[in-house]
C-alpha atoms as a PDB file:
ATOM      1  CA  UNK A   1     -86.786  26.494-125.925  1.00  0.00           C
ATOM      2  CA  UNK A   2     -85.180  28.300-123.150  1.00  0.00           C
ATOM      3  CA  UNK A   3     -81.585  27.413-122.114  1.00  0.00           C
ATOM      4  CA  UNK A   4     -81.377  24.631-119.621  1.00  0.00           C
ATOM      5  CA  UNK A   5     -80.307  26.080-116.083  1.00  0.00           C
ATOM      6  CA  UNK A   6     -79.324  24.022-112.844  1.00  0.00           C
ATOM      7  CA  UNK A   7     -79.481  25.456-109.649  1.00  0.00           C
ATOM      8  CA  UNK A   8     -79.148  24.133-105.679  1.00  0.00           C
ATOM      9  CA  UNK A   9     -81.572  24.591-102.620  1.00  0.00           C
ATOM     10  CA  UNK A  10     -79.614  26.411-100.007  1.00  0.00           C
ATOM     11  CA  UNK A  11     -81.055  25.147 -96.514  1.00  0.00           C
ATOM     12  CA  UNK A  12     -82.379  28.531 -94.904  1.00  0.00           C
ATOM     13  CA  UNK A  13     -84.146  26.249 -92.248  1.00  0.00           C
ATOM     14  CA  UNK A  14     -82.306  24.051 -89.147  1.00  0.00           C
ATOM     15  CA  UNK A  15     -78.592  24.358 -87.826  1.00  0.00           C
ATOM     16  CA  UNK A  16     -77.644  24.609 -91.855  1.00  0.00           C
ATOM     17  CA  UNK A  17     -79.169  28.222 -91.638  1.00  0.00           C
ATOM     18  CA  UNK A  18     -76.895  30.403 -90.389  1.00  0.00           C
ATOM     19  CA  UNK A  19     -75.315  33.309 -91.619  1.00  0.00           C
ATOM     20  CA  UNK A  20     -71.592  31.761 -92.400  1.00  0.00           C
ATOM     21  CA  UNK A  21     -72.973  28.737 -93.434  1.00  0.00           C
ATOM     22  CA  UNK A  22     -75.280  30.665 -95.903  1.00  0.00           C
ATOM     23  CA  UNK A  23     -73.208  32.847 -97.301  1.00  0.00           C
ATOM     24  CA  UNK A  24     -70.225  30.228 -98.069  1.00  0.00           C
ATOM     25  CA  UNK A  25     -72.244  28.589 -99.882  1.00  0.00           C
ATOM     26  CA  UNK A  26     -73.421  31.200-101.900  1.00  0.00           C
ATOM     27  CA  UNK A  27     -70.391  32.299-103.052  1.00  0.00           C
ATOM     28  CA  UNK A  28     -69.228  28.522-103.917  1.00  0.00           C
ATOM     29  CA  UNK A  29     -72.392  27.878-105.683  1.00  0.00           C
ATOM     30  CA  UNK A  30     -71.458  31.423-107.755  1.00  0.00           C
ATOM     31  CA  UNK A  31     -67.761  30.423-108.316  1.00  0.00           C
ATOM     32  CA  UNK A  32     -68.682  27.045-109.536  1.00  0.00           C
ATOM     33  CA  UNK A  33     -71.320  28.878-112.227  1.00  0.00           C
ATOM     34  CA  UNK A  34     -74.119  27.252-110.675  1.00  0.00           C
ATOM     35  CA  UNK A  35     -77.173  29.102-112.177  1.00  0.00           C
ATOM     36  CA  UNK A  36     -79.723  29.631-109.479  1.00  0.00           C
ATOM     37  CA  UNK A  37     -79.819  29.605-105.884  1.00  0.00           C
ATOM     38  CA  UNK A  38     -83.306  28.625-104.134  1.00  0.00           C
ATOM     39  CA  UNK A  39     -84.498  28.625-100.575  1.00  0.00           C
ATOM     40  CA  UNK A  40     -87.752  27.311 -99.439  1.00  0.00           C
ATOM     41  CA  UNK A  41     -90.450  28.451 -96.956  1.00  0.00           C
ATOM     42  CA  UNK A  42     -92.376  27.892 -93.934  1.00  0.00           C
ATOM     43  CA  UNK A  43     -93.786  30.285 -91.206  1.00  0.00           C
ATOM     44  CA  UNK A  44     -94.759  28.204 -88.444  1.00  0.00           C
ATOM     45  CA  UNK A  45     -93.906  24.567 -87.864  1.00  0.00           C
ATOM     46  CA  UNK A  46     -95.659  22.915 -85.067  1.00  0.00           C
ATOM     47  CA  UNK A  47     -93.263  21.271 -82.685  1.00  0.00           C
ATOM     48  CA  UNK A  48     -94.813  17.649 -83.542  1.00  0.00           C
ATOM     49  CA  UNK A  49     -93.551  18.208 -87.151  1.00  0.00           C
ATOM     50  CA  UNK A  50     -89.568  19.641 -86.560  1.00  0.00           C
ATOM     51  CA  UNK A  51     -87.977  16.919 -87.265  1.00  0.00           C
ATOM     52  CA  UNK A  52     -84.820  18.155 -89.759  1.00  0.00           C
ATOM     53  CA  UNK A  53     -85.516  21.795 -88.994  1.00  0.00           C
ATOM     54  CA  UNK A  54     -86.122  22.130 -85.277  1.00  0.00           C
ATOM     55  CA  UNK A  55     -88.740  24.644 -86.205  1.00  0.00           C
ATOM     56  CA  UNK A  56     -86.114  27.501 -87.080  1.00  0.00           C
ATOM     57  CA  UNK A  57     -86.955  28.698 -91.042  1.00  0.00           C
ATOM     58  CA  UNK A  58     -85.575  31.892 -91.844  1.00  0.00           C
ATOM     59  CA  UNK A  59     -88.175  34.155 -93.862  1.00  0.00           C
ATOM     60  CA  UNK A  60     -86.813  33.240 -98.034  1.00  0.00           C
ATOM     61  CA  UNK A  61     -87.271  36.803 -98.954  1.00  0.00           C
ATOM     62  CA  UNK A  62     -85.011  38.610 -96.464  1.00  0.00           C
ATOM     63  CA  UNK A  63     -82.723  35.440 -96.747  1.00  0.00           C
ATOM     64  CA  UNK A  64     -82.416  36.260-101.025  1.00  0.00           C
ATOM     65  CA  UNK A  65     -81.978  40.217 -99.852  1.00  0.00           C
ATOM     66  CA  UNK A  66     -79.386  39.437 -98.050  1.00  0.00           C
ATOM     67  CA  UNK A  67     -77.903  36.086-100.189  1.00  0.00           C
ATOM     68  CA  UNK A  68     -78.173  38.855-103.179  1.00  0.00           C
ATOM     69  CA  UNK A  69     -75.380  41.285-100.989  1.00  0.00           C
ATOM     70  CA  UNK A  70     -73.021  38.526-100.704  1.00  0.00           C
ATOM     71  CA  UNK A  71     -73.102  37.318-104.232  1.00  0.00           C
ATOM     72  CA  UNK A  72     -72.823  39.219-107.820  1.00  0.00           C
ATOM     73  CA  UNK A  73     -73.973  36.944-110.671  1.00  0.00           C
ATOM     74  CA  UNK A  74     -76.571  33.725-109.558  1.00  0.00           C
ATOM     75  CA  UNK A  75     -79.872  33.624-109.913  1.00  0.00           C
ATOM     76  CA  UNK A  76     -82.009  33.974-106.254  1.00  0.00           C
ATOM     77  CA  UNK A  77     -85.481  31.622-105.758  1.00  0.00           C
ATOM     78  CA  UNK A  78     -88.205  30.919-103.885  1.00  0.00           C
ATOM     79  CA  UNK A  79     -89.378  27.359-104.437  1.00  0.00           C
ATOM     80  CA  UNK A  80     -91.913  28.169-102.942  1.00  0.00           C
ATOM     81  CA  UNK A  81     -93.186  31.269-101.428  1.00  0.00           C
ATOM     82  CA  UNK A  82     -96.881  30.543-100.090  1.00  0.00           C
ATOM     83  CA  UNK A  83     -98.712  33.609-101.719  1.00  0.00           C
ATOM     84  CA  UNK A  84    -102.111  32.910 -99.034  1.00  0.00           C
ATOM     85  CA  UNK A  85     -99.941  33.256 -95.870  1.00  0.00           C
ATOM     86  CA  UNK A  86     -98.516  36.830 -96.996  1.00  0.00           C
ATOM     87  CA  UNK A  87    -100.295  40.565 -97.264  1.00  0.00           C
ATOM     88  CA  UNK A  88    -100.998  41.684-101.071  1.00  0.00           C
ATOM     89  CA  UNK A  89     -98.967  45.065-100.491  1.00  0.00           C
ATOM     90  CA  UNK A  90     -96.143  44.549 -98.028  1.00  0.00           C
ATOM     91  CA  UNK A  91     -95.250  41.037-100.294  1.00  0.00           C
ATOM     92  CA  UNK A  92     -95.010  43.053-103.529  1.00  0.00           C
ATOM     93  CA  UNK A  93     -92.903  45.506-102.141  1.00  0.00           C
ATOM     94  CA  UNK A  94     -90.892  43.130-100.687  1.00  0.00           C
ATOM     95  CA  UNK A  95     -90.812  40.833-103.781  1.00  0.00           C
ATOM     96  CA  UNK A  96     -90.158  44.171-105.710  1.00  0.00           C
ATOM     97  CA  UNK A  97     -87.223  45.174-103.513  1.00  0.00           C
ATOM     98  CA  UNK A  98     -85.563  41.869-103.724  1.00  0.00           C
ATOM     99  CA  UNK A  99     -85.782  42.411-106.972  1.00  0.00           C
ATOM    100  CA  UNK A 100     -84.428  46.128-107.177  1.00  0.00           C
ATOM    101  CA  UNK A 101     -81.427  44.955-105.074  1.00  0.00           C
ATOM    102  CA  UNK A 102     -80.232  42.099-106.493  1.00  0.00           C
ATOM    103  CA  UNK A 103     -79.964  43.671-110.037  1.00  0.00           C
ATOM    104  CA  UNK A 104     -82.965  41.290-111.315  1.00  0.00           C
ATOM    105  CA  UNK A 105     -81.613  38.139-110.078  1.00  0.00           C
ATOM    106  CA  UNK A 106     -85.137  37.010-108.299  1.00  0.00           C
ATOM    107  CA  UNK A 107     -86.804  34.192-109.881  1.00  0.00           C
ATOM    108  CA  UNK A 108     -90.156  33.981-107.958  1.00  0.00           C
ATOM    109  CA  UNK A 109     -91.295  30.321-107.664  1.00  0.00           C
ATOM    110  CA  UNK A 110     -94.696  30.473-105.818  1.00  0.00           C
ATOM    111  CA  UNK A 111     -97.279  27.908-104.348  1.00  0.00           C
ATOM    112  CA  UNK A 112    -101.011  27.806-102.504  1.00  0.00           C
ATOM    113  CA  UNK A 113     -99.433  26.260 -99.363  1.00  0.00           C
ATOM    114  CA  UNK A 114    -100.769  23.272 -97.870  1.00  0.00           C
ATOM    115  CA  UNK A 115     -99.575  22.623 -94.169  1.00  0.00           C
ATOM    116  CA  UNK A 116    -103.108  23.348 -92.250  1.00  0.00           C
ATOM    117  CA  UNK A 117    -101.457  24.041 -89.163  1.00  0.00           C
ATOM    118  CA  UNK A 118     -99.408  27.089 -90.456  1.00  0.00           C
ATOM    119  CA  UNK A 119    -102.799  28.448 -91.813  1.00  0.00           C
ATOM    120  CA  UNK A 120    -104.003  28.227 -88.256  1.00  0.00           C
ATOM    121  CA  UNK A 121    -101.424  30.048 -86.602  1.00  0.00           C
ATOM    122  CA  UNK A 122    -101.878  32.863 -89.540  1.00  0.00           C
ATOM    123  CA  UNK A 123    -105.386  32.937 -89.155  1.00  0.00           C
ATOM    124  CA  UNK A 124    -106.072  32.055 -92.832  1.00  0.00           C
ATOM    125  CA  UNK A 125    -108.954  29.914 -94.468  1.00  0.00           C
ATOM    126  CA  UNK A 126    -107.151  27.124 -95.989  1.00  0.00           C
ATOM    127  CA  UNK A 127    -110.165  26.343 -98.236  1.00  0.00           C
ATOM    128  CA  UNK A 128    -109.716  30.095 -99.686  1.00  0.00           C
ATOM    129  CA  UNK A 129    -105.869  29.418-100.642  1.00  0.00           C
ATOM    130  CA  UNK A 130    -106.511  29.167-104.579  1.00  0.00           C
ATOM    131  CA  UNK A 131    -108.560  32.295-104.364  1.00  0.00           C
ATOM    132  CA  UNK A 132    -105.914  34.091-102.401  1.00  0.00           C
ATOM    133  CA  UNK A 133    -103.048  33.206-104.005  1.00  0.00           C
ATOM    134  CA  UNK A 134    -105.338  34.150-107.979  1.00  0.00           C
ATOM    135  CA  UNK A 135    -105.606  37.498-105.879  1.00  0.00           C
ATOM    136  CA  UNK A 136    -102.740  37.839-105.039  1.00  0.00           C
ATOM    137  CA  UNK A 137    -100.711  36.921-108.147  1.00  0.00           C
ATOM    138  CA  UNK A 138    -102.781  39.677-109.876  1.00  0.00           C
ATOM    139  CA  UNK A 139    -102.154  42.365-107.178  1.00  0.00           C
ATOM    140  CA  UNK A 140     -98.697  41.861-108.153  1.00  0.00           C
ATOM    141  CA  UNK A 141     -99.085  41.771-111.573  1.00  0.00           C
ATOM    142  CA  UNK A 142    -100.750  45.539-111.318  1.00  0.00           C
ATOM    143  CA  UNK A 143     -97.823  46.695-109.333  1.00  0.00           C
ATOM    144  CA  UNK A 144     -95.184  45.743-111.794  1.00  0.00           C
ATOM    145  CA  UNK A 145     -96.799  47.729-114.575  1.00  0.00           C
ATOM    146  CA  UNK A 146     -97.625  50.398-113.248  1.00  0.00           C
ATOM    147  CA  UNK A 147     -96.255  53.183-111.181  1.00  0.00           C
ATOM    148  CA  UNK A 148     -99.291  54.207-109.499  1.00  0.00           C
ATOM    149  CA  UNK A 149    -101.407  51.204-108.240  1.00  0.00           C
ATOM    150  CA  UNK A 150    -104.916  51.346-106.274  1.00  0.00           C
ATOM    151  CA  UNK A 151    -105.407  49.491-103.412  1.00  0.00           C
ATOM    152  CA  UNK A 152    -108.610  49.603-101.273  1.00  0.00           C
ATOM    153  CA  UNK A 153    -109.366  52.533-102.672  1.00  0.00           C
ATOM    154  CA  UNK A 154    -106.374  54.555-102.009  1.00  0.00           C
ATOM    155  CA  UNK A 155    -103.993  54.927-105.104  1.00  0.00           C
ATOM    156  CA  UNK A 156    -100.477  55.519-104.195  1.00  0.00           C
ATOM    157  CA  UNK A 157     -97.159  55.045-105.668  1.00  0.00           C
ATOM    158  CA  UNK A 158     -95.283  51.581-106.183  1.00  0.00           C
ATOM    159  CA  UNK A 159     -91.796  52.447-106.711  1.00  0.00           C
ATOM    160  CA  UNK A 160     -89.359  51.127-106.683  1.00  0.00           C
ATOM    161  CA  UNK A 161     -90.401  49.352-109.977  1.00  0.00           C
ATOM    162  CA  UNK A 162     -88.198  47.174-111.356  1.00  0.00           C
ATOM    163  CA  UNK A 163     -88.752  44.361-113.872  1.00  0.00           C
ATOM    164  CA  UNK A 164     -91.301  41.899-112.538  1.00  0.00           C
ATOM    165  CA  UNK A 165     -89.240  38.892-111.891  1.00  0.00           C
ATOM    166  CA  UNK A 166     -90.163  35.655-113.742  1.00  0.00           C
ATOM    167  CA  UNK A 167     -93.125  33.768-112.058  1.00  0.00           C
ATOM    168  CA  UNK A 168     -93.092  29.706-111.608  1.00  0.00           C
ATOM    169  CA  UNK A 169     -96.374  28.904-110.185  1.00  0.00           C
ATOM    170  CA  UNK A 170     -96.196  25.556-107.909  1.00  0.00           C
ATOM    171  CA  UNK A 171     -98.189  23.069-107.452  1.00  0.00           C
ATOM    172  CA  UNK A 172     -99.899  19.824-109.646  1.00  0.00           C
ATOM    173  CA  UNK A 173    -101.807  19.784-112.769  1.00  0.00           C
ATOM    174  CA  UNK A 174    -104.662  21.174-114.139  1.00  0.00           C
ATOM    175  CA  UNK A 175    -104.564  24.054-111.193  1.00  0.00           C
ATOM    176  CA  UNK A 176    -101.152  25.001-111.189  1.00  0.00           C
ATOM    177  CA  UNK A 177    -100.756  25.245-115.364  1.00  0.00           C
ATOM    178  CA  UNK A 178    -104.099  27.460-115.353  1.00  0.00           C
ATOM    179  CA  UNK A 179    -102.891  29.494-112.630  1.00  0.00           C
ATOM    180  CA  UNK A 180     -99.211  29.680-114.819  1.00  0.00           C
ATOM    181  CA  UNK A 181    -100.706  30.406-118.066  1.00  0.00           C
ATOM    182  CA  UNK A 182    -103.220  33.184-116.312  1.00  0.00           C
ATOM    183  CA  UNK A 183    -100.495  35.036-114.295  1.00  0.00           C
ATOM    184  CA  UNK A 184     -96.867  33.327-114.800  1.00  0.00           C
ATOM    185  CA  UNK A 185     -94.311  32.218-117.031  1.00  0.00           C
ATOM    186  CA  UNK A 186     -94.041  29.110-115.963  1.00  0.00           C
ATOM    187  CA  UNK A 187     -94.509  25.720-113.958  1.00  0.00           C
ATOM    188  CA  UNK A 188     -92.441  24.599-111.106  1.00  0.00           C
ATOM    189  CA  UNK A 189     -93.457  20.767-110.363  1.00  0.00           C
ATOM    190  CA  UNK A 190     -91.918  18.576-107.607  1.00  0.00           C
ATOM    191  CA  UNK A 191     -90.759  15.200-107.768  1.00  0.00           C
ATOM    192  CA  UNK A 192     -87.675  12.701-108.890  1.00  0.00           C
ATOM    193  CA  UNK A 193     -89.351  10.785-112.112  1.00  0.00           C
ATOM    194  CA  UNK A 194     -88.983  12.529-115.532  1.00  0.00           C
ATOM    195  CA  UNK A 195     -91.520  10.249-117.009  1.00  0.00           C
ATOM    196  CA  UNK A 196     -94.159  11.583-115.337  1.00  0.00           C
ATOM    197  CA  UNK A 197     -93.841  15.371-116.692  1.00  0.00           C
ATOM    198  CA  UNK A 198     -94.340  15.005-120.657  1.00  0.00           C
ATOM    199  CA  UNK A 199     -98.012  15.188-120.473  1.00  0.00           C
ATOM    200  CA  UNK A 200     -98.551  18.178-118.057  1.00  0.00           C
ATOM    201  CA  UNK A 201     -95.619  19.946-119.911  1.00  0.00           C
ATOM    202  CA  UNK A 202     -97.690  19.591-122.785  1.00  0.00           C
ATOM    203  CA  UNK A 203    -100.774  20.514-121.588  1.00  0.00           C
ATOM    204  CA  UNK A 204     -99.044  23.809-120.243  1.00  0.00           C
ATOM    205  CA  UNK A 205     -97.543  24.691-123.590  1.00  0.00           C
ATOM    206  CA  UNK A 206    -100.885  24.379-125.199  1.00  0.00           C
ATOM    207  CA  UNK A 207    -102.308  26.919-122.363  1.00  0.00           C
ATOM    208  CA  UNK A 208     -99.965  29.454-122.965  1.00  0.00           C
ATOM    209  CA  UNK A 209    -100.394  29.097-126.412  1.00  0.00           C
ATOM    210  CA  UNK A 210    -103.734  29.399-126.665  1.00  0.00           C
ATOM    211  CA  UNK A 211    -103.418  32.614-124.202  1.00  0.00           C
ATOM    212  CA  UNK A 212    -101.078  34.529-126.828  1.00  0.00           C
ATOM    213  CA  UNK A 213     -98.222  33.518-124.241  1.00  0.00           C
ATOM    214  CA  UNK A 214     -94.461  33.300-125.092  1.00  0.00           C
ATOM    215  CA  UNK A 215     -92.949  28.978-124.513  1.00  0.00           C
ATOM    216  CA  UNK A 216     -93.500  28.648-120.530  1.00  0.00           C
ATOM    217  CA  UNK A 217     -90.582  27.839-118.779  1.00  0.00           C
ATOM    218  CA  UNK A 218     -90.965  24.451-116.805  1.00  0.00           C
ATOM    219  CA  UNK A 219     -88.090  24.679-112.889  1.00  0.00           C
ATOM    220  CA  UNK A 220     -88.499  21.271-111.490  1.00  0.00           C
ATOM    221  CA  UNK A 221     -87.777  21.146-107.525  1.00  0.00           C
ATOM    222  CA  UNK A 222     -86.365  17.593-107.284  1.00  0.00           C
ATOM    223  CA  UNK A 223     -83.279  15.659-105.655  1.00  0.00           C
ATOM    224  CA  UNK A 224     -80.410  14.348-107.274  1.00  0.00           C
ATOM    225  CA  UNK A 225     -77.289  11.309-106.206  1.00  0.00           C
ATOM    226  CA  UNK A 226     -74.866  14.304-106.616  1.00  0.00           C
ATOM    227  CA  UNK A 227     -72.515  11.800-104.993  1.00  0.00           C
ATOM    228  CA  UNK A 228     -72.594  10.138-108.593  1.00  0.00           C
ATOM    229  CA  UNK A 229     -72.019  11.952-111.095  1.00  0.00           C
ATOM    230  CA  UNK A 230     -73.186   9.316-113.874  1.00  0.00           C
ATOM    231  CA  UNK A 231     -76.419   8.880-112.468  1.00  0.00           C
ATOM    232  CA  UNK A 232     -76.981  12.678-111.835  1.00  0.00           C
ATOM    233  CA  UNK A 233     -75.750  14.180-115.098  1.00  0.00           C
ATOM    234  CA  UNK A 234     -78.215  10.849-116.378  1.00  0.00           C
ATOM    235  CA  UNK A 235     -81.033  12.259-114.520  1.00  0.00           C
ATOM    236  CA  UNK A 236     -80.526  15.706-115.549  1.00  0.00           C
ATOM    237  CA  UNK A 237     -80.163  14.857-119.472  1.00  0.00           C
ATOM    238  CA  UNK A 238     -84.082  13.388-118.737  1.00  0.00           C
ATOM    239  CA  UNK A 239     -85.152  16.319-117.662  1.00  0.00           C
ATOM    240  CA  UNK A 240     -83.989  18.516-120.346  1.00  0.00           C
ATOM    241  CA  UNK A 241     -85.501  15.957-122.741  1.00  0.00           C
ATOM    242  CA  UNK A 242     -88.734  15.568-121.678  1.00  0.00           C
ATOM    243  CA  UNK A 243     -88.930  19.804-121.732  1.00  0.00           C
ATOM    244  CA  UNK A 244     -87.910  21.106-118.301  1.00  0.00           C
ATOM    245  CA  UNK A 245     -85.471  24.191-118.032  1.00  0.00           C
ATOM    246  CA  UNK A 246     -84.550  24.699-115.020  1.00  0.00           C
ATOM    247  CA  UNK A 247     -83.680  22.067-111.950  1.00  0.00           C
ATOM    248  CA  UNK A 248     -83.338  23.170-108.363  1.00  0.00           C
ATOM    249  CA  UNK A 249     -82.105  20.040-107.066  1.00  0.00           C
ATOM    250  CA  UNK A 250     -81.826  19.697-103.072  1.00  0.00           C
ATOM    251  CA  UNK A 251     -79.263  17.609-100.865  1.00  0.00           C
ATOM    252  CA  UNK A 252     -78.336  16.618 -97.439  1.00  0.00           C
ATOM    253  CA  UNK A 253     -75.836  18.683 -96.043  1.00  0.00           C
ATOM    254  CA  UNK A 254     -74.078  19.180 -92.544  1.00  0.00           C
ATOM    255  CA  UNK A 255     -72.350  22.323 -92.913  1.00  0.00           C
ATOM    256  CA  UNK A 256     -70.381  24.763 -95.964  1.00  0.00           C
ATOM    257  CA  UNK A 257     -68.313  22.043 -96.428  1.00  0.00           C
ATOM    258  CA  UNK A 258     -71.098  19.599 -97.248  1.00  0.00           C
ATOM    259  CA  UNK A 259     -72.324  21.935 -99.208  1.00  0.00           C
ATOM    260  CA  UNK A 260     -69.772  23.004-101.458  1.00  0.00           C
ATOM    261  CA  UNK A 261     -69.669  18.660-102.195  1.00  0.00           C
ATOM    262  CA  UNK A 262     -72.789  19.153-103.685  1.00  0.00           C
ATOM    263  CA  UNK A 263     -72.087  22.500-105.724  1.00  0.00           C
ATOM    264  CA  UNK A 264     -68.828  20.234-106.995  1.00  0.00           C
ATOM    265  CA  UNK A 265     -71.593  17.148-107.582  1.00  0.00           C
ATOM    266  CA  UNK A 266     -73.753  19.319-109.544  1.00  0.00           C
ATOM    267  CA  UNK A 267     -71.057  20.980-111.598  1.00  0.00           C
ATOM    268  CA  UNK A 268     -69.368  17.650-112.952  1.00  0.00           C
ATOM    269  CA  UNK A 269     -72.863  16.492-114.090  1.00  0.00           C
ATOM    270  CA  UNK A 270     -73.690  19.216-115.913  1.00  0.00           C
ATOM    271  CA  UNK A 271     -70.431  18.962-117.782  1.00  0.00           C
ATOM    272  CA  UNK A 272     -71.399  15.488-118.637  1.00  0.00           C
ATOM    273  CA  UNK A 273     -74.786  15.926-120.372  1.00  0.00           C
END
């Protein structure tokens, strides 16, 4: 069983986005010992659904790049990057230069997407998402064992190479375990009840079993009262019971400040469980 890891969303959407705001945080999350550091993603919000945001998401990837040259130690996520919206090529070497830069730090949570309007705007078939993102998963998968990769024909040189960074594929049961025993190394669910995870958690240790695969890792994407500590380090001690790893727990906050509350929330539960 791996080691059980906590980590924070950092808003990279709305007027929580910017760069000082960002980077404060960072560093307090990092000071603090907080594990992992996760952002989330969106393309194109229509302006009927802005509510929280205003419509302004910054890309995750180039927000990790440059989270990963303000920081030293923590862990950088996506939870999630939607694989279907993105190129094959230009999102591996992106992924792979994350990756290079941040000294391994990336943990790539992924997902199918889901918001039909942002498949609009890309141009995308929304009922091809699954296939795209199977694709796409093992496009990446070639890249990061290889130094020479063909593409369309054309073989050329993926470099830089560095470790693939662990996988958490998104999404709900039975898709999302197939897809994380196929082509991951783990499952990254959503959602505030512990209760609800020991069957699917079984079901994807079983899978990767039966593939020959080392004990998945299982990153729930949840929220948390960090404003009480008893209930939050109560909530967290259900998670690691029931088998999950890792939590990336999100939070309301207004500003570095407000965030740093949380990073301070998050570190006295842990001590408590």
């Amino acid at each position: 069983m791996s080691e059980f890891r906590v980590g924070l969303v950092l808003r990279n959407m709305g007027p929580q986005s910017t760069a000082e705001t960002l980077a404060a945080g960072a560093r307090a999350a990092e000071a603090a010992g907080i594990d992992d550091l996760w952002v989330t993603d969106h393309l194109a919000i229509p302006p009927d659904d802005a509510e929280g945001s205003g419509g302004r998401y910054l890309d995750p990837l180039a927000t990790l790049a440059w989270l990963a040259g303000c920081t030293e130690r923590i862990g950088l996520g996506t939870g999630v990057l939607n694989l279907p919206y993105r190129p094959p090529l230009p999102t591996a070497k992106a992924v792979a230069t994350v990756q290079e830069l941040s000294g391994g730090r990336l943990r790539l949570g992924i997902g199918v997407g889901w918001m039909r309007p942002e498949f609009r705007a890309l141009g995308v078939d929304r009922g091809r998402r699954g296939a795209l993102t199977d694709e796409m998963l093992a496009f990446l998968g070639e890249c990061f064992a290889a130094d020479e990769v063909t593409a369309n024909g054309q073989t050329f040189l993926f470099k830089p190479r560095p470790p693939r960074p662990p996988i958490f594929v998104g999404g709900a049961p039975p898709h999302a375990l197939a897809r994380a025993a196929r082509h991951g190394d783990g499952w990254m669910p959503m959602g505030g009840d512990p209760a609800a995870l020991p069957e699917p958690i079984a079901e994807l240790r079983s899978r990767f079993a039966d593939a020959g695969r080392a004990e998945p890792e299982v990153v729930c994407m949840t929220g948390l009262p960090l404003g009480d500590v008893t209930a939050s380090a109560g909530q967290l001690a259900a998670f690691r019971d029931v088998g999950v790893t890792r939590v990336a727990a999100g939070g309301r906050y207004d500003d570095a400040d407000g965030f740093a509350r949380l990073v301070d929330g998050m570190s006295a539960a842990r001590e408590r469980i």
